[in-house]
N, C-alpha and C. Protein backbone atom coordinates (compact mmCIF):
# COMPACT_ATOMS: atom_id res chain seq x y z
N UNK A 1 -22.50 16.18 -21.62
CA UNK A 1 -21.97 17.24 -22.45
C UNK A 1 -20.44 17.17 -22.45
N UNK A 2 -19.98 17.49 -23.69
CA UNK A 2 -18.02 17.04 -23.54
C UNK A 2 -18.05 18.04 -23.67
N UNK A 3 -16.72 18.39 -22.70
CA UNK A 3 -15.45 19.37 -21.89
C UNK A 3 -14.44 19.86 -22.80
N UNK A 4 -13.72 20.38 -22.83
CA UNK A 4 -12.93 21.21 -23.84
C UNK A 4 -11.51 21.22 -22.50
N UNK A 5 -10.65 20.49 -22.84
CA UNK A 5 -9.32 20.67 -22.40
C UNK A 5 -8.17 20.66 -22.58
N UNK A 6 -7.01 21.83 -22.15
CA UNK A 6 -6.03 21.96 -22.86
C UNK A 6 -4.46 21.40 -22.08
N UNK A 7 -3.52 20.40 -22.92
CA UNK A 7 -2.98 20.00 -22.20
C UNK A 7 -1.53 20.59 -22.85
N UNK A 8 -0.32 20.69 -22.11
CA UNK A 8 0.83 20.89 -22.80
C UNK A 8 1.56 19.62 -22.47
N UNK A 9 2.27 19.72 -23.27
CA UNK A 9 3.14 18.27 -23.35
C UNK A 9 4.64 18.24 -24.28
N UNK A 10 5.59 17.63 -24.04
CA UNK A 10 7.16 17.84 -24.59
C UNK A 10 6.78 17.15 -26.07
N UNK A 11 7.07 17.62 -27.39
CA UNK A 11 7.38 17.37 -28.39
C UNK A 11 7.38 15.66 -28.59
N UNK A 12 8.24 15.08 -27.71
CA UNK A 12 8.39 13.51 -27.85
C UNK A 12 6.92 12.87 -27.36
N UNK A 13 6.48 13.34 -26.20
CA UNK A 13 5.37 12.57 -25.60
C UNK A 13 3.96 12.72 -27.08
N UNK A 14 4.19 14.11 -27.67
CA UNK A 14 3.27 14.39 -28.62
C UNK A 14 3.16 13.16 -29.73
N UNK A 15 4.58 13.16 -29.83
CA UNK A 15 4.76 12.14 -31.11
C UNK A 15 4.56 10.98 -30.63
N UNK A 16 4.48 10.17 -29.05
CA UNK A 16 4.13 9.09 -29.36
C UNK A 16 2.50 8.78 -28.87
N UNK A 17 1.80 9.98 -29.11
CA UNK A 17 0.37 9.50 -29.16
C UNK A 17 0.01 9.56 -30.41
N UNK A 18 0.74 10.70 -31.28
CA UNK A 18 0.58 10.46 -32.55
C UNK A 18 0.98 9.30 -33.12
N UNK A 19 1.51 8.26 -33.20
CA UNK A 19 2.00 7.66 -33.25
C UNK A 19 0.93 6.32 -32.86
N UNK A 20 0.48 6.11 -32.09
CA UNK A 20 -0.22 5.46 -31.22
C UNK A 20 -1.42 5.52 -31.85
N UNK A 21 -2.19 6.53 -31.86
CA UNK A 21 -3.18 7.28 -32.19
C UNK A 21 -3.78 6.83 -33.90
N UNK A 22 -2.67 7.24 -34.36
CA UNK A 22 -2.36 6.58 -35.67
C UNK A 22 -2.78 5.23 -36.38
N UNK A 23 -1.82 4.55 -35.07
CA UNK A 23 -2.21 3.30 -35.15
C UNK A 23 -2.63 2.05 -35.11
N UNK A 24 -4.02 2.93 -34.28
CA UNK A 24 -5.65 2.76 -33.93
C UNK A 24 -6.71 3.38 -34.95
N UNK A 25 -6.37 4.25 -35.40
CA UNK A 25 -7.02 5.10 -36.54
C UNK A 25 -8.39 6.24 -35.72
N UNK A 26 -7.44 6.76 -34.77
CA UNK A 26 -8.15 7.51 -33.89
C UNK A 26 -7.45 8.69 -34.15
N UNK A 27 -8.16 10.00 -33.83
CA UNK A 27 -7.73 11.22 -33.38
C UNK A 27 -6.42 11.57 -32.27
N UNK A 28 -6.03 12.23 -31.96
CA UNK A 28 -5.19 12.47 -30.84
C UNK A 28 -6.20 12.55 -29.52
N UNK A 29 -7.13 13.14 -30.08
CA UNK A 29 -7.67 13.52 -28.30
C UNK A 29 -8.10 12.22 -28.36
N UNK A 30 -9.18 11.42 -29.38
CA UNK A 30 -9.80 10.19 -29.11
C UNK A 30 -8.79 9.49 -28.49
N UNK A 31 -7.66 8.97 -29.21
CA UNK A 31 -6.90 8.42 -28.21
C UNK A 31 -6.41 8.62 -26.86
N UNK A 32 -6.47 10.12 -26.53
CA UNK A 32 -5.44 10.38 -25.04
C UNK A 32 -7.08 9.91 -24.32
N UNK A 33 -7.90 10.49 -24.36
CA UNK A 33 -9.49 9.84 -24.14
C UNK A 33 -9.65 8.28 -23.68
N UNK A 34 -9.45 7.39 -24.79
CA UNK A 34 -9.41 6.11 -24.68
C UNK A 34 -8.46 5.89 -23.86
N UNK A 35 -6.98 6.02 -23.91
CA UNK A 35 -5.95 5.55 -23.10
C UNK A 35 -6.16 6.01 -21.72
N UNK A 36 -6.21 6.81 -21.41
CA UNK A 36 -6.59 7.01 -20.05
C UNK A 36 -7.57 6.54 -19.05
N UNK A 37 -8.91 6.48 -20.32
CA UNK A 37 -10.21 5.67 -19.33
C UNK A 37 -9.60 3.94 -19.04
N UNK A 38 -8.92 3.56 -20.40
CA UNK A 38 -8.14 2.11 -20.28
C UNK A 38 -7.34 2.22 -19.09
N UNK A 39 -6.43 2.78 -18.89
CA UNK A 39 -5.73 3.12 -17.76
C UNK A 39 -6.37 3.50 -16.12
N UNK A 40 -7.47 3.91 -15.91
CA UNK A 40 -8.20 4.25 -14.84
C UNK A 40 -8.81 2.97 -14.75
N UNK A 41 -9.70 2.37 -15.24
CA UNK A 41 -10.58 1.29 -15.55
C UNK A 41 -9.46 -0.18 -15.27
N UNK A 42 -8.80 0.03 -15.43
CA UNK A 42 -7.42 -1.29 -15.58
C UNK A 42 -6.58 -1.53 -14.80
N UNK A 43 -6.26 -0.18 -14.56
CA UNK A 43 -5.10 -0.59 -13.58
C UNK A 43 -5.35 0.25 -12.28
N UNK A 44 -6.06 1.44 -12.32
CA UNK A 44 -6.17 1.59 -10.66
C UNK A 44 -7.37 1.85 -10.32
N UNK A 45 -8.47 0.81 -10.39
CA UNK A 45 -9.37 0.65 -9.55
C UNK A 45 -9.43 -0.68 -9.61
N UNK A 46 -9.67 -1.06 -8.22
CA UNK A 46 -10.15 -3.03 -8.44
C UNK A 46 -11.48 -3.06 -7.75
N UNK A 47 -11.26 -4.61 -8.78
CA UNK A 47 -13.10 -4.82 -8.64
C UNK A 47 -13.14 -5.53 -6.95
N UNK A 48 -14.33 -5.67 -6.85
CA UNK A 48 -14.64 -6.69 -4.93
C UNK A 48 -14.45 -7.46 -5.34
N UNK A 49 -14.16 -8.32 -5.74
CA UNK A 49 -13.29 -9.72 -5.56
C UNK A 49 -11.64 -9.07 -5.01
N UNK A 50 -11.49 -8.47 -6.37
CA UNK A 50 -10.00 -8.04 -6.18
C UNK A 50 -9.22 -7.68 -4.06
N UNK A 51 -11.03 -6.54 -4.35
CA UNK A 51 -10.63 -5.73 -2.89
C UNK A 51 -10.95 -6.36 -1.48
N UNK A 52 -11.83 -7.83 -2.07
CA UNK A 52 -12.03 -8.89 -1.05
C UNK A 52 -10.65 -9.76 -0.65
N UNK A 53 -9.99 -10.00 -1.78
CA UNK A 53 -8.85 -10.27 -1.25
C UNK A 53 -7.86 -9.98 -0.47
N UNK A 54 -7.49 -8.09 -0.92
CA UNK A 54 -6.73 -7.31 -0.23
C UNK A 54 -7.19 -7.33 1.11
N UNK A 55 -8.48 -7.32 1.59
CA UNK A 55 -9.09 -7.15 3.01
C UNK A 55 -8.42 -8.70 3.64
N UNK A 56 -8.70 -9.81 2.97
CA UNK A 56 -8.49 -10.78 4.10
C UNK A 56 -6.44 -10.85 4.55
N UNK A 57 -5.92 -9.78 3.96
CA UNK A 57 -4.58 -9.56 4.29
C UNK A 57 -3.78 -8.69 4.55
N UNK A 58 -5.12 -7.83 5.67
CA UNK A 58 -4.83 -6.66 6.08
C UNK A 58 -3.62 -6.74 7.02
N UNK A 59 -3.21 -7.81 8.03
CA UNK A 59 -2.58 -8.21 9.08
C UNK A 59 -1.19 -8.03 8.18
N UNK A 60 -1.15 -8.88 7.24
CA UNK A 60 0.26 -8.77 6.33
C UNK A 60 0.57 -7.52 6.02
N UNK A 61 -0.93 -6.92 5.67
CA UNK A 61 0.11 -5.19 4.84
C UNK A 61 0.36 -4.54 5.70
N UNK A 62 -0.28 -4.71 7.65
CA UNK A 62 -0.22 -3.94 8.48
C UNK A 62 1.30 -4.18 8.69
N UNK A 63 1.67 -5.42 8.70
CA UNK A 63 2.87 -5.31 9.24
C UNK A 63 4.29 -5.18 7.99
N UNK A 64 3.91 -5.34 6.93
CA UNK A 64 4.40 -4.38 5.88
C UNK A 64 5.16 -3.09 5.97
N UNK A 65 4.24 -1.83 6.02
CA UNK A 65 3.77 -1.01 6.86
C UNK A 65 4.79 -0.61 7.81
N UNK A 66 4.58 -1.36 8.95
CA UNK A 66 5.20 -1.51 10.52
C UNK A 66 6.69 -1.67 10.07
N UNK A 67 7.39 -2.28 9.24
CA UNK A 67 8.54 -2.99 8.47
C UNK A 67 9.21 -1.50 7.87
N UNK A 68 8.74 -0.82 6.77
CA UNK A 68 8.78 -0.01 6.32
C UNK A 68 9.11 1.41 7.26
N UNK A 69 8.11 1.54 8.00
CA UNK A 69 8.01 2.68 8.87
C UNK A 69 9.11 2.48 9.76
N UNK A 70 9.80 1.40 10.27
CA UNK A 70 10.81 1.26 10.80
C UNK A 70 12.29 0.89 10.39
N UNK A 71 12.18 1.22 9.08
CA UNK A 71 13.43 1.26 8.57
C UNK A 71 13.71 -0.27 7.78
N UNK A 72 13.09 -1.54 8.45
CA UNK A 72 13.45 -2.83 8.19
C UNK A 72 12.81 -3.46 6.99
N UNK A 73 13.75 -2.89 5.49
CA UNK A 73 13.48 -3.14 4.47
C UNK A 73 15.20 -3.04 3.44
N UNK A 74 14.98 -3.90 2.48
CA UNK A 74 16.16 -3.57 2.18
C UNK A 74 15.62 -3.66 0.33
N UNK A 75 16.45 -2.32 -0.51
CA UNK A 75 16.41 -1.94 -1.56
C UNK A 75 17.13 -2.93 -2.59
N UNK A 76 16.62 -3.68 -3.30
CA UNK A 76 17.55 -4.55 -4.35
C UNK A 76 17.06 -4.19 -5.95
N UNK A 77 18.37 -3.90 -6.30
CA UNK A 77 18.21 -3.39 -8.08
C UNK A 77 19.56 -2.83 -8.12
């Protein structure tokens, strides 16, 4: 059963789903709908392969981590 939800948003962000939305030939909600499941689905969940990888380099992120938490990192940009 679909949900009924209300979102507020700044004038600019409006216009560029309209925009977007547009030019897919979708609705506004269809699009914020689509873009988001694209966005959940894509970029932050990984598949077991993905998360088989991350596991065999737990030692590296531990000491990542360890690096971080102790200050020994340095900011470049």
């Amino acid at each position: 059963m679909s949900k009924t939800i209300t979102v507020r948003i700044e004038d600019k962000v409006y216009d560029l789903f309209k925009k977007a939305a547009n030019s897919q030939n979708r609705s506004i909600p269809n699009y914020m709908e689509f873009a988001t499941l694209n966005f959940i689905l894509n970029e932050s969940v990984v598949d077991d392969k993905e998360m088989n990888e991350i596991l065999l380099h737990t030692d590296d992120l531990d000491k990542g981590l360890s690096d971080i938490a102790n200050g020994r990192y340095k900011i470049i940009g």
